[in-house]
PDB file of N, CA and C in Angstrom:
ATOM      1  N   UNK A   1      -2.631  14.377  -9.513  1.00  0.00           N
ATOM      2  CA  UNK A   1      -2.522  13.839  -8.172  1.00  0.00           C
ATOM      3  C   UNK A   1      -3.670  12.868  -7.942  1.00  0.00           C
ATOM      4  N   UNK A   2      -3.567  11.915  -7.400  1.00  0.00           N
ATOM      5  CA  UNK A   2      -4.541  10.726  -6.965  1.00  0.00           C
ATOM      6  C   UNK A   2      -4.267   9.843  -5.678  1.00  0.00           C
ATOM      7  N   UNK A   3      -5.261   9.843  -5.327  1.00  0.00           N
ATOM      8  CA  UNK A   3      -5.260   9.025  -4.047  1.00  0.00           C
ATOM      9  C   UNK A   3      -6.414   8.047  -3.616  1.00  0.00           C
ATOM     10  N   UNK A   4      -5.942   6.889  -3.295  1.00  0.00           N
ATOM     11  CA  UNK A   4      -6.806   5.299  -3.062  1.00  0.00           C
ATOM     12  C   UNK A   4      -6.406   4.821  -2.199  1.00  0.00           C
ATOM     13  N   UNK A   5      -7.308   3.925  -1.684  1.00  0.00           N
ATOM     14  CA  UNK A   5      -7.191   3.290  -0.508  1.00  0.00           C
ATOM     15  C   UNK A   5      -7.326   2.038  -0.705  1.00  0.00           C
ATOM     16  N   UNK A   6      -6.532   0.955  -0.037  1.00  0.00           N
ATOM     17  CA  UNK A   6      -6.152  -0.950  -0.362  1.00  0.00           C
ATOM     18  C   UNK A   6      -6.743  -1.303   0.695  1.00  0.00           C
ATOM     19  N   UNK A   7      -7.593  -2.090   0.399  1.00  0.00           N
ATOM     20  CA  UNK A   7      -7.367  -3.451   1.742  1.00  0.00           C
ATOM     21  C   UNK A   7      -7.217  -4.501   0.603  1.00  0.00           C
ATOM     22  N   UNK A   8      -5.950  -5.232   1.526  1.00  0.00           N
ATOM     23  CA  UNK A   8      -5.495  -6.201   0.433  1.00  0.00           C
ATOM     24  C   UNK A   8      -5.473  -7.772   1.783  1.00  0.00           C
ATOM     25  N   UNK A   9      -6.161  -8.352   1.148  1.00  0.00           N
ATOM     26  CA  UNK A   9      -6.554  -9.895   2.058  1.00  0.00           C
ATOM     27  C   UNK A   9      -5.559 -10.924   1.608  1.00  0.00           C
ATOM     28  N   UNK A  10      -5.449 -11.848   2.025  1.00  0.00           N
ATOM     29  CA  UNK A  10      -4.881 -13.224   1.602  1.00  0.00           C
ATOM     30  C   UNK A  10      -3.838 -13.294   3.184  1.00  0.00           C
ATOM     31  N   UNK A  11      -2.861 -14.066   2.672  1.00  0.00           N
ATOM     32  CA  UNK A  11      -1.652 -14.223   4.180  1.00  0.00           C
ATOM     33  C   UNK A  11      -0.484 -12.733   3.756  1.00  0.00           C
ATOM     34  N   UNK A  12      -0.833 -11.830   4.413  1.00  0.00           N
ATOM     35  CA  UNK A  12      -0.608 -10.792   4.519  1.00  0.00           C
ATOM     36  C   UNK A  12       0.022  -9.692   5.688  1.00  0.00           C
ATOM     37  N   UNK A  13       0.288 -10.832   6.724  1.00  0.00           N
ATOM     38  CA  UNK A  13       0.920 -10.373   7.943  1.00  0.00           C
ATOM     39  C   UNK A  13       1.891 -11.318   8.569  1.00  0.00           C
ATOM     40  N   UNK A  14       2.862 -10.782   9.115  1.00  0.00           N
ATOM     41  CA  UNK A  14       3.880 -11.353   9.674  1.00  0.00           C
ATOM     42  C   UNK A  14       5.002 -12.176   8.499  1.00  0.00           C
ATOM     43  N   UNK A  15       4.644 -11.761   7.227  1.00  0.00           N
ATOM     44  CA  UNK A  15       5.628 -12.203   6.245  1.00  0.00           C
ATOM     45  C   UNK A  15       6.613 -10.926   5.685  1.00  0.00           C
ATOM     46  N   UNK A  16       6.560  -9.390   6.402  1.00  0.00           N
ATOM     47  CA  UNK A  16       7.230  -8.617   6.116  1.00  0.00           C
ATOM     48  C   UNK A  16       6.696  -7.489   4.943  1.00  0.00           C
ATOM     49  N   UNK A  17       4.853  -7.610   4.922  1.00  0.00           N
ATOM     50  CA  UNK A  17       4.737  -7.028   3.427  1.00  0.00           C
ATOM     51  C   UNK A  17       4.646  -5.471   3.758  1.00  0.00           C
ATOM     52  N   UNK A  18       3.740  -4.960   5.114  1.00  0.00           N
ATOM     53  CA  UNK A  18       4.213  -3.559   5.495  1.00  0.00           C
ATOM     54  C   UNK A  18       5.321  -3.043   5.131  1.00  0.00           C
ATOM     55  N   UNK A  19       6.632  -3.641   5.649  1.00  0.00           N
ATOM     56  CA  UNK A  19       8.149  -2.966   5.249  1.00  0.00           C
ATOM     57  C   UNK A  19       8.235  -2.962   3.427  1.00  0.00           C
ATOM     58  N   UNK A  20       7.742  -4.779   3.147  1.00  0.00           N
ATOM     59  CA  UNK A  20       7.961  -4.200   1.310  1.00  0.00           C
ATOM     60  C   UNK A  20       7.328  -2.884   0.861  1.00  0.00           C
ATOM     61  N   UNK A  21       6.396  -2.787   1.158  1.00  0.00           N
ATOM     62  CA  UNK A  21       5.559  -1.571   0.378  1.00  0.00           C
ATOM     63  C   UNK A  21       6.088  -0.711   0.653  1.00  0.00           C
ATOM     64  N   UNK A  22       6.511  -0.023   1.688  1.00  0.00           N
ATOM     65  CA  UNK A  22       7.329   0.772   2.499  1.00  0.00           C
ATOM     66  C   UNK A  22       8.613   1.111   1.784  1.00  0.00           C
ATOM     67  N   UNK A  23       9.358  -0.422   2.111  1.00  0.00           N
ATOM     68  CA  UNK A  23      10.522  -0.081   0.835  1.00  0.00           C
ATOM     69  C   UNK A  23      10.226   0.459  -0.288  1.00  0.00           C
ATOM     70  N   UNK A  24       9.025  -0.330  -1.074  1.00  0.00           N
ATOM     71  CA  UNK A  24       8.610   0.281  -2.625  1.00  0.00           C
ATOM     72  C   UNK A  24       8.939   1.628  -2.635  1.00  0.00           C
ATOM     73  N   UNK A  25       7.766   2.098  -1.970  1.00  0.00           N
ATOM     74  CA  UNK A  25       7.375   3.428  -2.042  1.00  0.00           C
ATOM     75  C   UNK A  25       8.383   4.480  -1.544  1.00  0.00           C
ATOM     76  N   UNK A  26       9.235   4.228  -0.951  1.00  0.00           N
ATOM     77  CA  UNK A  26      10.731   5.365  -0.415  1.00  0.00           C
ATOM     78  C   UNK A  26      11.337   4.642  -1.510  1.00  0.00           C
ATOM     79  N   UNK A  27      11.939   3.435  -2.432  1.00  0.00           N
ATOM     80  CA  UNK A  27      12.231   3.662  -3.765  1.00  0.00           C
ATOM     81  C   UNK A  27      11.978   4.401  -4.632  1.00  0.00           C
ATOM     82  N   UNK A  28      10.364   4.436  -5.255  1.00  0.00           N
ATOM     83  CA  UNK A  28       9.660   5.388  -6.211  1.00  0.00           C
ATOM     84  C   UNK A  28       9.531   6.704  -5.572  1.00  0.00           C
ATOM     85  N   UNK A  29      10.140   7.381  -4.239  1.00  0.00           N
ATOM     86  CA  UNK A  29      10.081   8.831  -4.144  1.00  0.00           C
ATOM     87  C   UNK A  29       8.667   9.033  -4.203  1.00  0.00           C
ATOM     88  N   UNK A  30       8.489  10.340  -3.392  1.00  0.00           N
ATOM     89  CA  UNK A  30       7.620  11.382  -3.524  1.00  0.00           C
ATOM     90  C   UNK A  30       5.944  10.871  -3.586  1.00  0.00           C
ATOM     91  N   UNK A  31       5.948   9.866  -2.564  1.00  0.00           N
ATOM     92  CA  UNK A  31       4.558   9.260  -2.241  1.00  0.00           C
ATOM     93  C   UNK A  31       4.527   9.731  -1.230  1.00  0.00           C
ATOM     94  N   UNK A  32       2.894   9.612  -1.037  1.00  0.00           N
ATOM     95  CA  UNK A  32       2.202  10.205   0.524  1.00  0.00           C
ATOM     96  C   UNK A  32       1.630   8.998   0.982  1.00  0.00           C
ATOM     97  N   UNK A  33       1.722   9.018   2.177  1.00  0.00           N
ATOM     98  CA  UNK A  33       0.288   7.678   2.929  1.00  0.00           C
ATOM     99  C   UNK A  33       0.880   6.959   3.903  1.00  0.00           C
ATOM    100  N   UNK A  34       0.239   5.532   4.400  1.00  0.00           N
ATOM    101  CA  UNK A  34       0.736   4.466   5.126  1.00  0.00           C
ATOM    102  C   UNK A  34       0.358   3.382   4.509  1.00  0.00           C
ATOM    103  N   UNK A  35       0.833   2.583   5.368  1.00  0.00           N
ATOM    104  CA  UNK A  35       0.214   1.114   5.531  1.00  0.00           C
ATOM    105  C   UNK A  35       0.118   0.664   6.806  1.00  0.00           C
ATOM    106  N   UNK A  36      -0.779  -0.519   7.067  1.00  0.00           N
ATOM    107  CA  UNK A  36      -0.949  -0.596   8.631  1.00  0.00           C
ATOM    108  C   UNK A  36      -1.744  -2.026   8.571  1.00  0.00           C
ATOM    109  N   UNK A  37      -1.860  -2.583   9.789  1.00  0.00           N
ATOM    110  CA  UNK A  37      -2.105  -4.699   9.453  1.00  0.00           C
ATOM    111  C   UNK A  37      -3.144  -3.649  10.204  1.00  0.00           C
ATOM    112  N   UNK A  38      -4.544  -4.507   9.541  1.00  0.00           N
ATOM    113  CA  UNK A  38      -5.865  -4.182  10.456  1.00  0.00           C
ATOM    114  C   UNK A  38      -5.869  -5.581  11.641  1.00  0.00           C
ATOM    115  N   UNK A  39      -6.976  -5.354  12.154  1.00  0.00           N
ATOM    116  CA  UNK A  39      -7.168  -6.613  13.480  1.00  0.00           C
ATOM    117  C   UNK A  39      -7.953  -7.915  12.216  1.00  0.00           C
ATOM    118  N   UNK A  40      -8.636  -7.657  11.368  1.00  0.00           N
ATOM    119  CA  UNK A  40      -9.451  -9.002  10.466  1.00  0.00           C
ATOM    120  C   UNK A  40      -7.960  -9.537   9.779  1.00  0.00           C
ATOM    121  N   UNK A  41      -6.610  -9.563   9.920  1.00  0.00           N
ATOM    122  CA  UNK A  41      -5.906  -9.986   9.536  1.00  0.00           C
ATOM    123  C   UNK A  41      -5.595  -9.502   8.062  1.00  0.00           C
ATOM    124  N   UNK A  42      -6.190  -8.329   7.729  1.00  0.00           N
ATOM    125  CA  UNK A  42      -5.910  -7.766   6.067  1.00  0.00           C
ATOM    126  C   UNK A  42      -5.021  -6.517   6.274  1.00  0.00           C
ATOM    127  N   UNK A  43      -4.195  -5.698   5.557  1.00  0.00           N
ATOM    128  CA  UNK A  43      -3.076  -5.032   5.352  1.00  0.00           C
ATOM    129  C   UNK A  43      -4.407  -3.483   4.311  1.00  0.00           C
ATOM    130  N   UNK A  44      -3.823  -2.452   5.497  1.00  0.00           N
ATOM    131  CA  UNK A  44      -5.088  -1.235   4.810  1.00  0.00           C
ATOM    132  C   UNK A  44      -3.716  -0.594   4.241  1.00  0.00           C
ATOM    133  N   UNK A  45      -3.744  -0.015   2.744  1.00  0.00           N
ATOM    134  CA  UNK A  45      -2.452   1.312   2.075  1.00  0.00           C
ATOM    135  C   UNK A  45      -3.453   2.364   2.176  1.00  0.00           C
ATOM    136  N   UNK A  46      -2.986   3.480   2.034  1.00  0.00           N
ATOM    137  CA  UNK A  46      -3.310   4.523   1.209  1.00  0.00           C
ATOM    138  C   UNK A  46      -2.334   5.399   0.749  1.00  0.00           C
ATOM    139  N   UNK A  47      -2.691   5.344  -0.735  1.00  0.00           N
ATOM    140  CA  UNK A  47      -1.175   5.967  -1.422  1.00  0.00           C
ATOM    141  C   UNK A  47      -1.382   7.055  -2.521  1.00  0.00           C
ATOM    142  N   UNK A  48      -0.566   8.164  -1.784  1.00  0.00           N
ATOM    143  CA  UNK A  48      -1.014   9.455  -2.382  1.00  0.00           C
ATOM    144  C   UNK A  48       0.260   9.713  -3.009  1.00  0.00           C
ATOM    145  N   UNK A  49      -0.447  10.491  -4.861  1.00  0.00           N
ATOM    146  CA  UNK A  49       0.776  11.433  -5.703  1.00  0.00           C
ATOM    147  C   UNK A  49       0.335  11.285  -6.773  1.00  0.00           C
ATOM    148  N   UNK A  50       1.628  11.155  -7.219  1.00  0.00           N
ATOM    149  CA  UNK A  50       1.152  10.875  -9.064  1.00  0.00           C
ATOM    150  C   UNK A  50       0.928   9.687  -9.381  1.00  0.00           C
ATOM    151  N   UNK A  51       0.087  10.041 -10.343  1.00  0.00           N
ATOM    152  CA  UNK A  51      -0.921   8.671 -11.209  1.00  0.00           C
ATOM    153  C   UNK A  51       0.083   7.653 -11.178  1.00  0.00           C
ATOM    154  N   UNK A  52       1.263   7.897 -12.073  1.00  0.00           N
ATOM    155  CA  UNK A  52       1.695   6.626 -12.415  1.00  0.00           C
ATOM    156  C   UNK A  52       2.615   5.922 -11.106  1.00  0.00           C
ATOM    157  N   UNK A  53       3.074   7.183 -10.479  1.00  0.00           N
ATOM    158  CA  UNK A  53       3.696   6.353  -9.089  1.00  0.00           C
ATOM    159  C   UNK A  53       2.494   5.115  -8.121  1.00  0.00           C
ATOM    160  N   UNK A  54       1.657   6.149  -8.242  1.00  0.00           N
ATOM    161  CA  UNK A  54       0.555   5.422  -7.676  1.00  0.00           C
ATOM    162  C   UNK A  54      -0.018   4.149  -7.867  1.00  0.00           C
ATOM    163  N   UNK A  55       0.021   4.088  -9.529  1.00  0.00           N
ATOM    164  CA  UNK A  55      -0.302   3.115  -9.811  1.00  0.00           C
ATOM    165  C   UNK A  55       0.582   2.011  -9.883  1.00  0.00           C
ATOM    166  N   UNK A  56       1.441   2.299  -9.965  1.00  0.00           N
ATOM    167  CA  UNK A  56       2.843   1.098  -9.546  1.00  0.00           C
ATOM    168  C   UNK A  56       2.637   0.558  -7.984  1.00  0.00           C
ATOM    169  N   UNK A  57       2.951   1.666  -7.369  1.00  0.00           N
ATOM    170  CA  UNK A  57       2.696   0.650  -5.663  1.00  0.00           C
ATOM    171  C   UNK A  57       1.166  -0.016  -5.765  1.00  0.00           C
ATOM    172  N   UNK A  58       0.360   0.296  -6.274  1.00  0.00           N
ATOM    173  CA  UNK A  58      -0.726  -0.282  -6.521  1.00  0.00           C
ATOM    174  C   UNK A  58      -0.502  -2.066  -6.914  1.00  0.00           C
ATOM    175  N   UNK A  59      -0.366  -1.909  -8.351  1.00  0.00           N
ATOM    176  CA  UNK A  59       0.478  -3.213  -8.751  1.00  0.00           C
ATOM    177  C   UNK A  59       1.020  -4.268  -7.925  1.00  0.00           C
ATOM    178  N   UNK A  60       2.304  -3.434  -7.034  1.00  0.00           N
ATOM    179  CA  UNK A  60       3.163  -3.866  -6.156  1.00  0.00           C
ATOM    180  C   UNK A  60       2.361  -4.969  -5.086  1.00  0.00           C
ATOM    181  N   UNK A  61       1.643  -4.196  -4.265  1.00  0.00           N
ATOM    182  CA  UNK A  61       0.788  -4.348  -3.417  1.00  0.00           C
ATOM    183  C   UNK A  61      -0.464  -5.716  -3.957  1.00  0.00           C
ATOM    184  N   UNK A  62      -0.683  -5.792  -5.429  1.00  0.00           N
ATOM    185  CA  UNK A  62      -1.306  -6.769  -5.994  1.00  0.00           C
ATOM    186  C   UNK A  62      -0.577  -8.975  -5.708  1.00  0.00           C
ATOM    187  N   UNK A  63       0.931  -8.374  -5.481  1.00  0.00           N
ATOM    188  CA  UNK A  63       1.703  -9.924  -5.040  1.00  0.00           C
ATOM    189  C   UNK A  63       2.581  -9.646  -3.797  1.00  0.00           C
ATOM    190  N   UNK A  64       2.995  -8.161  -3.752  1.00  0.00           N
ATOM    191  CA  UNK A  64       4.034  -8.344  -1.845  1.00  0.00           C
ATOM    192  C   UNK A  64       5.124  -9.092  -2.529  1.00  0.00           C
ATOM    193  N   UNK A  65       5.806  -9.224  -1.356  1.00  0.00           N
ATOM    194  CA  UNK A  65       7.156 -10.050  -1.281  1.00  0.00           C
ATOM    195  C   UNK A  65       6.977 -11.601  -0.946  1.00  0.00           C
ATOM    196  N   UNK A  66       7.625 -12.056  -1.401  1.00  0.00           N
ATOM    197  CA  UNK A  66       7.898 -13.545  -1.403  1.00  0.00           C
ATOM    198  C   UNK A  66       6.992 -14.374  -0.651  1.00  0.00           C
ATOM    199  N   UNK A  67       7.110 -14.004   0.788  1.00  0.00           N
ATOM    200  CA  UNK A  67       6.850 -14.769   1.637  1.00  0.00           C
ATOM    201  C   UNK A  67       5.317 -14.597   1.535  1.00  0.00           C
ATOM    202  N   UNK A  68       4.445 -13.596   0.815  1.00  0.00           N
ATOM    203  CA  UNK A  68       2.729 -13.006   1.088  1.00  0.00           C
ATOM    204  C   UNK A  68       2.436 -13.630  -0.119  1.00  0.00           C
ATOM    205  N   UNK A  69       0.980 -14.081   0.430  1.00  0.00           N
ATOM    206  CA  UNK A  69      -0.131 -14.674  -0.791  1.00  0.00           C
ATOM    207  C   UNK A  69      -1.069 -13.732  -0.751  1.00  0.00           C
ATOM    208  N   UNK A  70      -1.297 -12.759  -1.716  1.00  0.00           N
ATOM    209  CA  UNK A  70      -2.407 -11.521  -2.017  1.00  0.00           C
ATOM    210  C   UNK A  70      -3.242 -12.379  -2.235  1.00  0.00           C
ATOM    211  N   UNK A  71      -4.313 -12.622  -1.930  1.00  0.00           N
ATOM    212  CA  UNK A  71      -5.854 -13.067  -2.630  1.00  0.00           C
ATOM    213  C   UNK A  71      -6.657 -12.276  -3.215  1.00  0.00           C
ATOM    214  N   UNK A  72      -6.705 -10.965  -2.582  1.00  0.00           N
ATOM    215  CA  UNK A  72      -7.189  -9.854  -3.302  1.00  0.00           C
ATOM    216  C   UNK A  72      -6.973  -8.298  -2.446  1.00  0.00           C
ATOM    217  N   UNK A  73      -7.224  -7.431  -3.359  1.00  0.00           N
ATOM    218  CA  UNK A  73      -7.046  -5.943  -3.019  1.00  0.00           C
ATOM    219  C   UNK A  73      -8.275  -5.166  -3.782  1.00  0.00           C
ATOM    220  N   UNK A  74      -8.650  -4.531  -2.529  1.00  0.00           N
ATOM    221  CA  UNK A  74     -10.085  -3.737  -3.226  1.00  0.00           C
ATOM    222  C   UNK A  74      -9.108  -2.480  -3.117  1.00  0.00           C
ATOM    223  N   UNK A  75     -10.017  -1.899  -4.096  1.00  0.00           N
ATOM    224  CA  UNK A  75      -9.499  -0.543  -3.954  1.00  0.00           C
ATOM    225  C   UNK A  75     -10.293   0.392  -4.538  1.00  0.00           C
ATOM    226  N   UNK A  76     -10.577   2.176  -3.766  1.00  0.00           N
ATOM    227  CA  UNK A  76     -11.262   3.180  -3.417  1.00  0.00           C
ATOM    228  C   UNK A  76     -10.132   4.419  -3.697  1.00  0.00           C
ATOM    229  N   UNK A  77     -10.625   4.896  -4.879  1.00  0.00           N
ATOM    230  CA  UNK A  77     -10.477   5.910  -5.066  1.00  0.00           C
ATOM    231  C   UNK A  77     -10.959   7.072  -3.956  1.00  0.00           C
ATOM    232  N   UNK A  78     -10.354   8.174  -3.976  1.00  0.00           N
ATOM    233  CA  UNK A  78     -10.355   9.320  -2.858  1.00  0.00           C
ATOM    234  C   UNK A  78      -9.466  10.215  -3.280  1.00  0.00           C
ATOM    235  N   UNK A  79     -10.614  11.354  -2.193  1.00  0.00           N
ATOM    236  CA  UNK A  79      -9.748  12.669  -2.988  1.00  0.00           C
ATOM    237  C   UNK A  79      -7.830  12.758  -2.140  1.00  0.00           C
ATOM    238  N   UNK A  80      -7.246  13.572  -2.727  1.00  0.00           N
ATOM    239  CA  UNK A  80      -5.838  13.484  -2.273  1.00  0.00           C
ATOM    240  C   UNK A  80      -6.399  14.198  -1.100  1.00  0.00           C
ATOM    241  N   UNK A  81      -5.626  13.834   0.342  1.00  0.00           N
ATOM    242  CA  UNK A  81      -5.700  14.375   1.242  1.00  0.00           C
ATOM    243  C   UNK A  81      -4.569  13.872   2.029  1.00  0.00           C
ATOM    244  N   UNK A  82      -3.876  12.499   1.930  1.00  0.00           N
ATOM    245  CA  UNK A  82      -2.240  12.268   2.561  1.00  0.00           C
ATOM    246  C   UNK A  82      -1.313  13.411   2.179  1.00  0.00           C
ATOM    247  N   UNK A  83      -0.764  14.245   3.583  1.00  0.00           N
ATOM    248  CA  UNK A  83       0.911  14.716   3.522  1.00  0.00           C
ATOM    249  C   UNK A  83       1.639  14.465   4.050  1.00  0.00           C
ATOM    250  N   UNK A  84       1.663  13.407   4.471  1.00  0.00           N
ATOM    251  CA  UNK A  84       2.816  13.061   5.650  1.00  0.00           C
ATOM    252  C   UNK A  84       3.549  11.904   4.574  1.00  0.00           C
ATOM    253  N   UNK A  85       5.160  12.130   4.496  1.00  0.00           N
ATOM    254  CA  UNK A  85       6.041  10.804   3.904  1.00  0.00           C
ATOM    255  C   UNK A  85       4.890   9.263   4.159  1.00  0.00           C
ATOM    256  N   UNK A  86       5.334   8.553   3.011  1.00  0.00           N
ATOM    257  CA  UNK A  86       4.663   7.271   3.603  1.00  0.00           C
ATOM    258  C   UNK A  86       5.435   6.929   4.591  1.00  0.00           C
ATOM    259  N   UNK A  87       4.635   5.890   5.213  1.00  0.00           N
ATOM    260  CA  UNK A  87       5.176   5.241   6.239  1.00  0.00           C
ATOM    261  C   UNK A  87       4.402   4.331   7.031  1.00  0.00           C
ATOM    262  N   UNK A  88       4.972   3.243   7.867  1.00  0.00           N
ATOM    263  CA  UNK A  88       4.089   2.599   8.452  1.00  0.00           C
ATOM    264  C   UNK A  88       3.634   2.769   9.557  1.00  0.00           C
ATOM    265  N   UNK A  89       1.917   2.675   9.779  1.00  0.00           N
ATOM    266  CA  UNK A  89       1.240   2.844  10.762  1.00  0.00           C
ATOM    267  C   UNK A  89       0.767   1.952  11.566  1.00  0.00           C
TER     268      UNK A  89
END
């Protein structure tokens, strides 16, 4: 089990990337967490489960959907502590 936390910068709001990840992650099943647009205009995940699920929405989250330019995504390991379905916050 593993769990990390994104802030992922670039044009990242109002192009639909909350719902992609969202979609992702109710595709790949059996993830924990959210996503949510902060006010500095960057997109916060945190995505809890298994390694390799994890590390896929990870990935994911590295380009978004079409319309989003990722510039970058930091990311923070943490202990598992999401149980709630993902979803957006």
């Amino acid at each position: 089990m593993k769990q990390v936390k994104l802030i992922i910068s670039g044009r990242v709001q109002g192009v639909g990337f909350r719902a992609s990840v969202l979609d992702e992650a109710t595709r790949m099943g059996e993830l924990r967490g959210y996503v949510r647009n902060l006010p500095a205009g960057t997109v916060e995940a945190r995505i809890c489960g298994q390694d390799e699920r994890v590390k896929h929405l990870v990935e994911f989250c590295h380009h978004g959907p079409p319309h989003a330019q990722v510039s970058s995504v930091d990311i923070e390991e943490e202990a598992p502590s999401e149980s709630a379905p993902f979803r957006i916050r």
